[in-house]
N, C-alpha and C. Protein backbone atom coordinates (compact mmCIF):
# COMPACT_ATOMS: atom_id res chain seq x y z
N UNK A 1 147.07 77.29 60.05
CA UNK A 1 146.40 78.54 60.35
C UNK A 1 145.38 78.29 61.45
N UNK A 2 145.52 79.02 61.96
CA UNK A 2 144.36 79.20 63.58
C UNK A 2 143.89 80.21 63.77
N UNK A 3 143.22 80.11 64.52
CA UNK A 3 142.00 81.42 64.58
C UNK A 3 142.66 81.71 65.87
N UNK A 4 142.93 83.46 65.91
CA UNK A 4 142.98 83.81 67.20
C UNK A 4 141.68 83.47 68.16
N UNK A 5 141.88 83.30 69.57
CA UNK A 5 140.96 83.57 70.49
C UNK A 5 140.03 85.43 70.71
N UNK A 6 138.78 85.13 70.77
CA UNK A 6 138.61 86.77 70.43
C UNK A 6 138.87 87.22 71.87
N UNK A 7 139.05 88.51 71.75
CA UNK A 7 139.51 89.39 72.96
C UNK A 7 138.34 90.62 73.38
N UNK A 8 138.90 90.28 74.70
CA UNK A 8 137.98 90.89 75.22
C UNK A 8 137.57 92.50 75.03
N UNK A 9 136.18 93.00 75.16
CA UNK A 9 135.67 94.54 74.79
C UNK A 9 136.21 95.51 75.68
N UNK A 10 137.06 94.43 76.71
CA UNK A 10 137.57 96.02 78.11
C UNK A 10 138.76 95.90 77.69
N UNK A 11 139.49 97.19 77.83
CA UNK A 11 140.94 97.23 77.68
C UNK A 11 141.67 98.30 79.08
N UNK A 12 142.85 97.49 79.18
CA UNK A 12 143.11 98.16 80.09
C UNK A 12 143.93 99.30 80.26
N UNK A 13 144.09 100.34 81.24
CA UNK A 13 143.87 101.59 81.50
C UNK A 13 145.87 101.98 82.27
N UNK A 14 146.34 102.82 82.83
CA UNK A 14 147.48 102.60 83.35
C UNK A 14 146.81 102.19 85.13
N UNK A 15 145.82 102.80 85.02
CA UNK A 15 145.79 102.38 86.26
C UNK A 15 145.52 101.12 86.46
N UNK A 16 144.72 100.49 85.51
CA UNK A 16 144.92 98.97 85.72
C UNK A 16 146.19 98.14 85.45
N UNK A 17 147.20 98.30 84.89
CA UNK A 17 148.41 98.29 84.14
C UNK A 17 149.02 98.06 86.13
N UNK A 18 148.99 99.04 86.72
CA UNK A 18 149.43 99.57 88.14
C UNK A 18 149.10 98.53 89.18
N UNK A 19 147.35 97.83 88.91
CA UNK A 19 146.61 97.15 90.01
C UNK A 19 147.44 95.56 89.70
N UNK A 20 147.41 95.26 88.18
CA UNK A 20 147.60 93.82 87.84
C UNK A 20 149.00 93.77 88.10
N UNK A 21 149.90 94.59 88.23
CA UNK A 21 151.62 94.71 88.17
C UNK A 21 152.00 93.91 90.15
N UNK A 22 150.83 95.18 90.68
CA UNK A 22 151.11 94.74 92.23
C UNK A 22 150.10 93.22 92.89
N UNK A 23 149.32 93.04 92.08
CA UNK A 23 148.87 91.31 92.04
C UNK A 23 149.47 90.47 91.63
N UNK A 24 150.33 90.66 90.48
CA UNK A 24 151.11 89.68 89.89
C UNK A 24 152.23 89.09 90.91
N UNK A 25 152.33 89.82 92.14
CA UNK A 25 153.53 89.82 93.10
C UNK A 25 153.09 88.82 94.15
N UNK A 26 151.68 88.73 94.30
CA UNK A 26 150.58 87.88 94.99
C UNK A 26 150.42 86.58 94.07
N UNK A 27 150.04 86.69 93.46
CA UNK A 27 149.08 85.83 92.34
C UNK A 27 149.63 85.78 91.19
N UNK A 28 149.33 84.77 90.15
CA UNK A 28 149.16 84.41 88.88
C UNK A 28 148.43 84.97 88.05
N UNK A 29 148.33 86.38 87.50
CA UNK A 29 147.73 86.71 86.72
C UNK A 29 147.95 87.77 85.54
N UNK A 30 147.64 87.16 84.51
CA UNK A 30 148.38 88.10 83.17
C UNK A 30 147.39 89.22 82.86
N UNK A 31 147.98 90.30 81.89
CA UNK A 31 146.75 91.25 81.78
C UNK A 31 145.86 90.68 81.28
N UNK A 32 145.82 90.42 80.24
CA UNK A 32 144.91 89.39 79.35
C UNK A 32 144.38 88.82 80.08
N UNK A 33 144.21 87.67 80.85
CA UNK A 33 143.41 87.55 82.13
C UNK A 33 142.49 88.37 82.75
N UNK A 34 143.35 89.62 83.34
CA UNK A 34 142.61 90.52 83.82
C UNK A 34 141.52 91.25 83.07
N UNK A 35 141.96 91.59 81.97
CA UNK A 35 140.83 92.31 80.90
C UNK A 35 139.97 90.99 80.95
N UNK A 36 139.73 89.78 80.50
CA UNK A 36 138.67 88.95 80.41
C UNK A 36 138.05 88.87 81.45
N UNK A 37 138.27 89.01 82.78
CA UNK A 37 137.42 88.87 84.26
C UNK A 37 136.85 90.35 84.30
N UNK A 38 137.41 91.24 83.66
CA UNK A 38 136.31 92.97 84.16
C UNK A 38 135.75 92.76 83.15
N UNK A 39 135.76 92.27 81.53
CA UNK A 39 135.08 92.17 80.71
C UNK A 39 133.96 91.11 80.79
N UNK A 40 133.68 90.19 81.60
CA UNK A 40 132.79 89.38 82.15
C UNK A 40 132.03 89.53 83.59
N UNK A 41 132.91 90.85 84.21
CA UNK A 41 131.65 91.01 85.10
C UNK A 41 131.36 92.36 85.02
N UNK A 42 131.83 93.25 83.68
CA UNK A 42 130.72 94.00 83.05
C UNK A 42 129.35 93.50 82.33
N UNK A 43 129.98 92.60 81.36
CA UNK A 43 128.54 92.58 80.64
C UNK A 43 127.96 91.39 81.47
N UNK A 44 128.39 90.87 82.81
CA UNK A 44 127.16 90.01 83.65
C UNK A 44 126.41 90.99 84.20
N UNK A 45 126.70 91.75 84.37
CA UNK A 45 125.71 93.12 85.04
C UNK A 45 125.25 94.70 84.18
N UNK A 46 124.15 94.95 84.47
CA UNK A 46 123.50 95.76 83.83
C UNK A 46 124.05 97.07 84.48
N UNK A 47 122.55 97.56 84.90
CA UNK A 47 122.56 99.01 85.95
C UNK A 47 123.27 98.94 87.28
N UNK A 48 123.03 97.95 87.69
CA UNK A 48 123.52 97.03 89.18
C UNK A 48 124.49 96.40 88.98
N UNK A 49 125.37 96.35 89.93
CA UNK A 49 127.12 95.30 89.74
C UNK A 49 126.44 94.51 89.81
N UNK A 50 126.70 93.28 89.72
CA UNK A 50 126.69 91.84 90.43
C UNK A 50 127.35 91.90 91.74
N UNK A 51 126.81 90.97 92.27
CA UNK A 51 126.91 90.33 93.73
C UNK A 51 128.14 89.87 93.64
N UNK A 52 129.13 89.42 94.67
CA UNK A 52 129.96 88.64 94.88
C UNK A 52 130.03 87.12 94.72
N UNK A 53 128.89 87.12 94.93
CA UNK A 53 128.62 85.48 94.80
C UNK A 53 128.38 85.22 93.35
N UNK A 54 127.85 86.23 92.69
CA UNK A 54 127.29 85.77 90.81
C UNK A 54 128.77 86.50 90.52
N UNK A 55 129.38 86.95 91.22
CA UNK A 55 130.97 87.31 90.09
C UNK A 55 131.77 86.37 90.28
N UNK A 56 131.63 85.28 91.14
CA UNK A 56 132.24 83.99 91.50
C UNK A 56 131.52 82.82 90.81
N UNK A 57 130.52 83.08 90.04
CA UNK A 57 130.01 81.97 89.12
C UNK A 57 130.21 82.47 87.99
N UNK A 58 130.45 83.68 87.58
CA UNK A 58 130.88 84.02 86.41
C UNK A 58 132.53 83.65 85.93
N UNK A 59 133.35 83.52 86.91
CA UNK A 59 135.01 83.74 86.91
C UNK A 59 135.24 82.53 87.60
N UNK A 60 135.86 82.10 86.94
CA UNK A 60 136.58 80.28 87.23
C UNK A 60 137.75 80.38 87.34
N UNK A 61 138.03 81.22 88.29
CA UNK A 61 139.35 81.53 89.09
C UNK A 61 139.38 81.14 90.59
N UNK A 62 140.28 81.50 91.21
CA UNK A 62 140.46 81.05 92.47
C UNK A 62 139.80 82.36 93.28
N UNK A 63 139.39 81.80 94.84
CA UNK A 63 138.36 82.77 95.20
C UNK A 63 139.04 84.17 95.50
N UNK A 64 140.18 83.95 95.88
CA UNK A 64 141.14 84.75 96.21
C UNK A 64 141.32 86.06 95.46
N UNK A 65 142.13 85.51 94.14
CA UNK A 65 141.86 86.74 93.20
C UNK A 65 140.32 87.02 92.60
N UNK A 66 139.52 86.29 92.98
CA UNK A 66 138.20 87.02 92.00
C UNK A 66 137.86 87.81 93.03
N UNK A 67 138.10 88.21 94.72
CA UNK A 67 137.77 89.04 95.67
C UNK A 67 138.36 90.15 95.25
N UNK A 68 139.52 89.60 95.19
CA UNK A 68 140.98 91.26 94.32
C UNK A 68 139.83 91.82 93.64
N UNK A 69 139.84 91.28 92.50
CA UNK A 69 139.57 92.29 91.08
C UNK A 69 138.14 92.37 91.24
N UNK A 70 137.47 91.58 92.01
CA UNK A 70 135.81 92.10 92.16
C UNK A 70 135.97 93.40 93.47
N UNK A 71 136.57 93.37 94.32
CA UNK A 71 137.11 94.71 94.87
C UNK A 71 137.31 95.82 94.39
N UNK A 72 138.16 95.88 93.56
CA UNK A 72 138.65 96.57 92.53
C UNK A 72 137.75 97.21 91.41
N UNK A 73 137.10 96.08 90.82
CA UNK A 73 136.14 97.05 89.54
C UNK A 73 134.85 97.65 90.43
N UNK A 74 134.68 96.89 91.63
CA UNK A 74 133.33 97.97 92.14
C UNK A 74 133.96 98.96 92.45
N UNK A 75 135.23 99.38 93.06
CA UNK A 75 135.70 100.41 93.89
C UNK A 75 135.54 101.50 92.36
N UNK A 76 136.38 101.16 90.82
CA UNK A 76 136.55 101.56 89.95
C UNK A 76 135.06 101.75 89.15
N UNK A 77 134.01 101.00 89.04
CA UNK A 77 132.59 101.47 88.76
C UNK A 77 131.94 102.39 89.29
N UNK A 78 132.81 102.69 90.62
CA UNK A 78 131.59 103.87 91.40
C UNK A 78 132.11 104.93 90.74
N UNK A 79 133.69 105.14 90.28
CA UNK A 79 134.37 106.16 90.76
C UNK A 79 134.07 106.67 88.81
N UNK A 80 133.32 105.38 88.30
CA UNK A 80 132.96 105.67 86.46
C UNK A 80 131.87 106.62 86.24
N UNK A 81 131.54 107.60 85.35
CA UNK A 81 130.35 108.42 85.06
C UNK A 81 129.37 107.54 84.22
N UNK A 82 129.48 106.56 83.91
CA UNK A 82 128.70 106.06 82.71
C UNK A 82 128.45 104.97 83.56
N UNK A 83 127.09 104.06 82.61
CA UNK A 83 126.58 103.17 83.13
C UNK A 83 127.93 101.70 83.41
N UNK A 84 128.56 101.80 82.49
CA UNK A 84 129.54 100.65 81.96
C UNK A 84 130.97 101.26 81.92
N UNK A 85 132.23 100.63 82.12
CA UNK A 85 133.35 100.86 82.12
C UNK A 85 133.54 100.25 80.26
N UNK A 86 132.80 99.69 79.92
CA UNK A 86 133.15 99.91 78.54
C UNK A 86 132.40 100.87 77.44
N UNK A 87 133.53 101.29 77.38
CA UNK A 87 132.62 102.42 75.89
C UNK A 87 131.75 101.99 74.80
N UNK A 88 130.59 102.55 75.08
CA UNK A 88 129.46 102.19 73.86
C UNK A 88 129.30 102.88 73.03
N UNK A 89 129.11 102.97 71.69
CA UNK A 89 128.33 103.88 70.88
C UNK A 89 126.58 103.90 71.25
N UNK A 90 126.32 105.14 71.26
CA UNK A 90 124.67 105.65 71.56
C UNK A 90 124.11 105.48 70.36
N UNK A 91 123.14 104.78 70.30
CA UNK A 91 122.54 104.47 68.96
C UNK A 91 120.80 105.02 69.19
N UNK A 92 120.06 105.33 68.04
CA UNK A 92 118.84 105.71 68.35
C UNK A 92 118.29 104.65 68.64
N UNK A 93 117.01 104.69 69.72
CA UNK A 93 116.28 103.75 70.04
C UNK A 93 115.26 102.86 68.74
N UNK A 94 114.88 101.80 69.14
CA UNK A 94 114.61 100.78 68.02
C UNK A 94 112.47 101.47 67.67
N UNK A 95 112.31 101.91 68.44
CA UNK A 95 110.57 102.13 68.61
C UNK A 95 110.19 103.41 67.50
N UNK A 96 111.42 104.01 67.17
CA UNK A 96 111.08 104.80 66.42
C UNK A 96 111.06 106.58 67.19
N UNK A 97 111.04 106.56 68.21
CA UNK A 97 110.80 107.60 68.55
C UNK A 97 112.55 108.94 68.36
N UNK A 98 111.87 109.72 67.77
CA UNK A 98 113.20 110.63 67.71
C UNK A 98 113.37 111.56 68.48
N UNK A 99 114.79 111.58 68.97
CA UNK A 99 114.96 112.48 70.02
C UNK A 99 115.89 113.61 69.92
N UNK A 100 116.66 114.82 70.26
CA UNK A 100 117.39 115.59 69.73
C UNK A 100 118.28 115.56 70.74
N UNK A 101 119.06 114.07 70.92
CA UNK A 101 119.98 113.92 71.57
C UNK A 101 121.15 114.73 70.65
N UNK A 102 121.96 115.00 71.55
CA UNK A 102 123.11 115.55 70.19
C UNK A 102 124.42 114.57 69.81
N UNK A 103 123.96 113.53 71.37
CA UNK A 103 125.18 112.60 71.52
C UNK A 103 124.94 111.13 71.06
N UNK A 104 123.51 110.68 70.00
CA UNK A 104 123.73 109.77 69.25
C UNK A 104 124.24 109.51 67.84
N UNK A 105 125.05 108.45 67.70
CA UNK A 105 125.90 108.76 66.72
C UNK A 105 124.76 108.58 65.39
N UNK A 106 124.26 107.53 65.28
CA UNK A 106 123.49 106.62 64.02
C UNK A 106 122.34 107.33 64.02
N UNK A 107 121.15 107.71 62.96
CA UNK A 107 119.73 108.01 63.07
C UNK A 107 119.32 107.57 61.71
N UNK A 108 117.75 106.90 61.63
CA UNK A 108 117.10 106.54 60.58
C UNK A 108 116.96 108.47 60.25
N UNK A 109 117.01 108.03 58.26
CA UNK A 109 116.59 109.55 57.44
C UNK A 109 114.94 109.25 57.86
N UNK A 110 114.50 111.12 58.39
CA UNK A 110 113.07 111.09 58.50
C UNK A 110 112.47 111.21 57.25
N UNK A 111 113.25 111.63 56.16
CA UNK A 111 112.72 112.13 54.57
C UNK A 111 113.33 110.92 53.84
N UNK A 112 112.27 110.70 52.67
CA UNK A 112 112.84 109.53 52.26
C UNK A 112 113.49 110.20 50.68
N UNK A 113 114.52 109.73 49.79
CA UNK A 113 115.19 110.07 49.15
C UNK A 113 114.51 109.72 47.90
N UNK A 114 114.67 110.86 47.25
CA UNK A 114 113.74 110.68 45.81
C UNK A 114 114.68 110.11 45.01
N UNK A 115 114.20 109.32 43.72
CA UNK A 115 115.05 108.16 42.78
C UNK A 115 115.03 108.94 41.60
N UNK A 116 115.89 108.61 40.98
CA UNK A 116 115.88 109.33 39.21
C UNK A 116 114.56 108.27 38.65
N UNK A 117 114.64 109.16 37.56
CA UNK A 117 113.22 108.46 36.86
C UNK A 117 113.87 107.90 35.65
């Protein structure tokens, strides 16, 4: 018995299905691959992509394809509404403050629950 390897939080899309099909014709690269390199230079970057140069210390690939697919997810990050190409759940903030977002999923009860006696 072995432990799978865990997999990565990005999954891919048809249009990525489309990008990795016409690289594969270039290059060596499986989807699985591909999902682990956008899933590592999502969560290397916050609000801001990463640089070219920190998505090339992140990805221990050849420089070649990490230009491809670092091409590629910036072209595909601009064209995203959200901060991240991976889907998050919105959770309430940790400070306590409540807000009447309508789009967080989780909230602490403001009333606390009375016990049988």
């Amino acid at each position: 018995f072995s432990l799978d390897a865990e997999q990565p939080d990005y999954d891919l899309d048809s249009e990525d299905e489309v990008f990795v099909n016409k690289l594969k014709k270039r290059m060596d690269i499986s989807p699985l691959q591909f999902e682990e390199m956008i899933d590592r230079l999502e969560k290397g970057s916050g609000q801001q992509p990463v640089s070219l140069q920190e998505a090339k210390l992140l990805l221990k690939e050849d420089d070649e394809l990490i230009r491809e697919v670092y091409e590629y997810w910036i072209k595909k990050r601009k064209n995203c509404r959200g901060p991240s190409l991976i889907p998050a759940v919105k959770q309430e903030k940790r400070d306590g403050s409540s807000t009447n977002d309508p789009y967080v999923a989780f909230r602490r009860r403001t009333e606390k629950m009375q016990t049988r006696k």
